[in-house]
N, C-alpha and C. Protein backbone atom coordinates (compact mmCIF):
# COMPACT_ATOMS: atom_id res chain seq x y z
N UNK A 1 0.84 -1.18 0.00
CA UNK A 1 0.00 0.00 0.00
C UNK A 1 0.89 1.24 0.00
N UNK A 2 0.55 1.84 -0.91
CA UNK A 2 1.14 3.17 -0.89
C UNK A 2 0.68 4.61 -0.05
N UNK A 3 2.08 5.26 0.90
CA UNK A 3 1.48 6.07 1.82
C UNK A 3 1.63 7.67 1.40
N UNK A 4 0.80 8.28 1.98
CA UNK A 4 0.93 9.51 1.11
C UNK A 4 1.98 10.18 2.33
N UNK A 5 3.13 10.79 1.79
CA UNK A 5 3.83 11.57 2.08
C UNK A 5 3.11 12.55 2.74
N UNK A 6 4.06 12.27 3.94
CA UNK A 6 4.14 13.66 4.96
C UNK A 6 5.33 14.80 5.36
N UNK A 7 4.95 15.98 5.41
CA UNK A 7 5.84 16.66 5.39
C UNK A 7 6.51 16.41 7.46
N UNK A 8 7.49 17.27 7.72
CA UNK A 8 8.55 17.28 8.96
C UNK A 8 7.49 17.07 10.01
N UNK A 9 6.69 18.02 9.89
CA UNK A 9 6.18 18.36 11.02
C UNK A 9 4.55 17.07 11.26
N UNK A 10 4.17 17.00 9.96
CA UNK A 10 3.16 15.31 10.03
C UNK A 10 3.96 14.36 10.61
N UNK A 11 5.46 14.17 10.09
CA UNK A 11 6.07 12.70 10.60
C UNK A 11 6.26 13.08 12.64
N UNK A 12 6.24 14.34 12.54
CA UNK A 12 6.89 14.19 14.17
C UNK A 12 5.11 14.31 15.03
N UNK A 13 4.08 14.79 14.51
CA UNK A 13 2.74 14.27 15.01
C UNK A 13 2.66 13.12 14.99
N UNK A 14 3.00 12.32 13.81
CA UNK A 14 2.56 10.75 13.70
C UNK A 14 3.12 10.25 15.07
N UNK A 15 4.57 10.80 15.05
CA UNK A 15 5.48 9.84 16.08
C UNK A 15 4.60 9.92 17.35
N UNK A 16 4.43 11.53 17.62
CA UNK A 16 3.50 11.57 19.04
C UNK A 16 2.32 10.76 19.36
N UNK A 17 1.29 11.53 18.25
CA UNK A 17 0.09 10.19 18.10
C UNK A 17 0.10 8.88 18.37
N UNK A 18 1.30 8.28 17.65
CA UNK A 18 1.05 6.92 18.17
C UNK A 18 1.31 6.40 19.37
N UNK A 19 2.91 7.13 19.88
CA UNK A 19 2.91 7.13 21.33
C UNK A 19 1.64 7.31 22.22
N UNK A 20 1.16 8.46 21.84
CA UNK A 20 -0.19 8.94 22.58
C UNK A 20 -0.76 7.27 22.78
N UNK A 21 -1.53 7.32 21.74
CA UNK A 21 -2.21 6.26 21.66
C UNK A 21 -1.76 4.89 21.44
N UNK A 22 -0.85 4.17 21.55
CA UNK A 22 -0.37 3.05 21.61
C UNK A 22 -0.51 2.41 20.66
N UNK A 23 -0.58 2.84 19.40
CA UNK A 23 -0.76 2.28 18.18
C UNK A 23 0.01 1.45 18.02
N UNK A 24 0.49 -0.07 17.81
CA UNK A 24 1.55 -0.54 17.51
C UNK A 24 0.94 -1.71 16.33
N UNK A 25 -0.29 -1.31 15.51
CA UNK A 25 -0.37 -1.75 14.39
C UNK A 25 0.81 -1.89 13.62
N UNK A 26 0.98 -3.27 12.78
CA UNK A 26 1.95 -3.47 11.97
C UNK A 26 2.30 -2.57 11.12
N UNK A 27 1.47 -1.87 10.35
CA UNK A 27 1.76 -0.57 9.52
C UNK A 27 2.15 0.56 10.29
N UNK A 28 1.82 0.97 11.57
CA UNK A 28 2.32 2.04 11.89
C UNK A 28 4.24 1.62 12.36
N UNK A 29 4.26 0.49 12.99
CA UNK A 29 5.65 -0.04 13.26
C UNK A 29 6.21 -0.10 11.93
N UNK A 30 5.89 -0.09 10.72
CA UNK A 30 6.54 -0.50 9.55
C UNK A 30 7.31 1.19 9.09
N UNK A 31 6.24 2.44 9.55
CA UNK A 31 6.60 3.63 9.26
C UNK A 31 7.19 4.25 9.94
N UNK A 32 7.27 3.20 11.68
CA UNK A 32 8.05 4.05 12.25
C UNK A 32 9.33 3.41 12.02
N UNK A 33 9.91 2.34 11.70
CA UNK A 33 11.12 2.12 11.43
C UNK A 33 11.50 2.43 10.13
N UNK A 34 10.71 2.76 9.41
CA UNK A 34 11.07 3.73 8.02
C UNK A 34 11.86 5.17 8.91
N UNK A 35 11.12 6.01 9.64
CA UNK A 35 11.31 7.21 10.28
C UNK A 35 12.60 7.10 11.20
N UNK A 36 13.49 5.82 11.17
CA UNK A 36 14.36 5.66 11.91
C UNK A 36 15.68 6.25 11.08
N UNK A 37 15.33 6.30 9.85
CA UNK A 37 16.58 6.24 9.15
C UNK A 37 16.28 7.54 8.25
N UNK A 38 15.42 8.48 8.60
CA UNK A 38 15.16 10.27 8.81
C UNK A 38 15.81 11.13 9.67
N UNK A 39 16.67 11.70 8.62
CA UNK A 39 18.05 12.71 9.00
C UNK A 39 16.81 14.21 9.26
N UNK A 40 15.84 13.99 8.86
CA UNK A 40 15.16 15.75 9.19
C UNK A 40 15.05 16.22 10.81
N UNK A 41 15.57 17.09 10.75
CA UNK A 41 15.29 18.23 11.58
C UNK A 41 14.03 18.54 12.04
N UNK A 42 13.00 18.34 13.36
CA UNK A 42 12.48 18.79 13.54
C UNK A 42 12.44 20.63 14.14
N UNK A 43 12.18 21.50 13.92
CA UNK A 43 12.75 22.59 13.89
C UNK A 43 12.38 23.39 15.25
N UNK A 44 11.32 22.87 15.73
CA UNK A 44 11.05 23.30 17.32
C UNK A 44 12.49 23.05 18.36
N UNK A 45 12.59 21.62 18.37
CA UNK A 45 13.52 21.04 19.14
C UNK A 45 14.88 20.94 18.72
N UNK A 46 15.40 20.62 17.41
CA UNK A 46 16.24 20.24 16.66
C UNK A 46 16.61 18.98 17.08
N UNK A 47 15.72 18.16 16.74
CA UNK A 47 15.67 17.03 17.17
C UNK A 47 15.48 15.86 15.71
N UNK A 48 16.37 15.10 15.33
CA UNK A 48 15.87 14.57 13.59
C UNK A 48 14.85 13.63 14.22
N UNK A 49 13.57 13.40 13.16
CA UNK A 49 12.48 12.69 13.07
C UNK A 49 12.88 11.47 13.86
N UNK A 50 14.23 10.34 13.17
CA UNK A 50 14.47 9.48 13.35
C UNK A 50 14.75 9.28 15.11
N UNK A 51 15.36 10.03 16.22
CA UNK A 51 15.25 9.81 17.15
C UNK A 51 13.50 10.36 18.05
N UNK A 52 12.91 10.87 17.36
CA UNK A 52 11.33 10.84 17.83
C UNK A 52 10.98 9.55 17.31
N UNK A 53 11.27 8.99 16.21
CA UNK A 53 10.59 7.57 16.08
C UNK A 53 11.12 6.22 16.83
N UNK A 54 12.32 6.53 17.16
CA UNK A 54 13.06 5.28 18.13
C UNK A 54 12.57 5.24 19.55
N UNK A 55 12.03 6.58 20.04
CA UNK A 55 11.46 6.95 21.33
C UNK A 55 9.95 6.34 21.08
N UNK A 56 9.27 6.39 20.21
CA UNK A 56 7.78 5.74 20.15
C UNK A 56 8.15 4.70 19.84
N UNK A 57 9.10 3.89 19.54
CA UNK A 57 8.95 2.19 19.54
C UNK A 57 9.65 1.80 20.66
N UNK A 58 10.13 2.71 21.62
CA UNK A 58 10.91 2.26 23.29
C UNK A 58 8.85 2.63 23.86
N UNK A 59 7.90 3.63 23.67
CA UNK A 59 6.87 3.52 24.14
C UNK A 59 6.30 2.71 23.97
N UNK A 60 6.41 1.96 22.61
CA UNK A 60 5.32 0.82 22.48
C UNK A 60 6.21 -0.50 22.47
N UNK A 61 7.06 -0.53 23.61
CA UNK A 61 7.51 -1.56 24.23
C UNK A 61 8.72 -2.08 22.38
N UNK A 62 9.13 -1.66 21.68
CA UNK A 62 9.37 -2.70 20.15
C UNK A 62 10.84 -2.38 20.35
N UNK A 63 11.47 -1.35 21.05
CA UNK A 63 12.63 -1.47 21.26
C UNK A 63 13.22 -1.38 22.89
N UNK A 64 14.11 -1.74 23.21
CA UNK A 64 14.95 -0.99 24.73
C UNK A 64 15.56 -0.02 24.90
N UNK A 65 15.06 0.36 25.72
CA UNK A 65 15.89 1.62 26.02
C UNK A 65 17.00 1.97 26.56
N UNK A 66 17.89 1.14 26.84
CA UNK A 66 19.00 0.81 27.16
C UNK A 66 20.09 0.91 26.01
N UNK A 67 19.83 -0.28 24.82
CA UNK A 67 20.28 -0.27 23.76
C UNK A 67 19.55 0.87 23.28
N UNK A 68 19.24 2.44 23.38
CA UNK A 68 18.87 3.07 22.05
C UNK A 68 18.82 4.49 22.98
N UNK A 69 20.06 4.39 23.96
CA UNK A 69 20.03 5.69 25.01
C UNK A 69 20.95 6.77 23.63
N UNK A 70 20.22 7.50 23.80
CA UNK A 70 21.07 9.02 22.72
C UNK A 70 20.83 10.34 23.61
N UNK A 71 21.64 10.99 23.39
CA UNK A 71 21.64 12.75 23.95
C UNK A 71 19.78 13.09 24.66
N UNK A 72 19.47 13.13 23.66
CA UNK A 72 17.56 13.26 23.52
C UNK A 72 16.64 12.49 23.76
N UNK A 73 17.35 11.02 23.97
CA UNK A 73 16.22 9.88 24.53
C UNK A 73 15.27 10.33 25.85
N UNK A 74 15.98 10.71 26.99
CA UNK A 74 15.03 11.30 28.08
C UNK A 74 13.96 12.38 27.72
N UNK A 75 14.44 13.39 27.10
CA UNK A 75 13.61 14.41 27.28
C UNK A 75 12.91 13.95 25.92
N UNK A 76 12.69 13.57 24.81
CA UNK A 76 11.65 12.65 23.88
C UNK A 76 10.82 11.95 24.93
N UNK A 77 11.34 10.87 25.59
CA UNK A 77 10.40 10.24 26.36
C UNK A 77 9.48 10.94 27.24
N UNK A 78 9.92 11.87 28.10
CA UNK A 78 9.33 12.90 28.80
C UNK A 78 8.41 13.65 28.08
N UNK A 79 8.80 14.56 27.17
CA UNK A 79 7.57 14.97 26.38
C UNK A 79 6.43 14.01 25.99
N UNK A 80 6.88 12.92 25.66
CA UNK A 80 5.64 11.82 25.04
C UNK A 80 4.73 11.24 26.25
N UNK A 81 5.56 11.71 27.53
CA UNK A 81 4.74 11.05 29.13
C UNK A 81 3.75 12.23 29.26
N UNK A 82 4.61 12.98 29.13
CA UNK A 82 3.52 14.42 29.33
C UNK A 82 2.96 14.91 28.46
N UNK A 83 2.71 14.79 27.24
CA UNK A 83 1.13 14.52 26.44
C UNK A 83 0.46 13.72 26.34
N UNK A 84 0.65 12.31 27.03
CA UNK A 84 0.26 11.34 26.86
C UNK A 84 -1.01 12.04 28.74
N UNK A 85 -0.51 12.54 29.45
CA UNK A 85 -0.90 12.79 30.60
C UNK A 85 -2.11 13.78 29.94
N UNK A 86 -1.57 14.84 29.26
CA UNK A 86 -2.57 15.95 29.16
C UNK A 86 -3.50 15.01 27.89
N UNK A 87 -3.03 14.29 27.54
CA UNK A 87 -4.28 13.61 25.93
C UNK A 87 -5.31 13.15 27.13
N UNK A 88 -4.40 12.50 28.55
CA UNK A 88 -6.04 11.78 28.83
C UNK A 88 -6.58 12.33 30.02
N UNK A 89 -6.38 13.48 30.43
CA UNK A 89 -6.96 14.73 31.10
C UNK A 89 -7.89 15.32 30.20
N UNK A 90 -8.07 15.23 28.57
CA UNK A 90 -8.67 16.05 27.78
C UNK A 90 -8.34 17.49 27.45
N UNK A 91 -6.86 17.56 27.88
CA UNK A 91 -6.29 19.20 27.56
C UNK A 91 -5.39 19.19 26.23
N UNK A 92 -5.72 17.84 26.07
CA UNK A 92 -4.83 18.04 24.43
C UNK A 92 -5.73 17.07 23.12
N UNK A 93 -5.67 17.60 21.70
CA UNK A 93 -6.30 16.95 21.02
C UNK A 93 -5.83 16.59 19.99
N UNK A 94 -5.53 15.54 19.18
CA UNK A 94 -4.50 15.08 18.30
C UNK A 94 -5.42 15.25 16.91
């Protein structure tokens, strides 16, 4: 199946979203290890796509976090705890 291209800022929602929501459908795991090997810049954080997508497959349990500690692993994870907090308070809407 062919996916329609997303620009920087869709791939780094997707990453959240699924964290949010625990998506670990085979297709979404298939795009997030596509997103692993994404040199882009997210431009808020300066953070490349590819370490927001290694942080949502340490959320949905598909990798360790041990083996996949980088500069930004904590504070990725942290942000994704704390929207994941405000998604189910109802103060955030994806």
């Amino acid at each position: 199946m062919k996916r329609k291209p997303m620009n920087v800022v869709d791939r780094a929602k997707f990453c959240r979203d699924v964290a949010i929501l625990n998506d670990d459908s085979e297709e979404t795991i298939e795009i997030l290890r596509d997103f692993q090997s994404d040199s882009s810049i997210f431009s808020t954080a300066k953070i490349p796509i590819s370490e927001w997508a290694t942080g949502t497959l340490i959320m949905l349990g598909k990798l360790k976090y041990e083996e996949n500690v980088t500069e930004d692993m904590d504070y990725i994870l942290r942000v994704y705890k704390d929207f994941k907090k405000e998604y189910e308070k109802g103060n955030l809407e994806l």
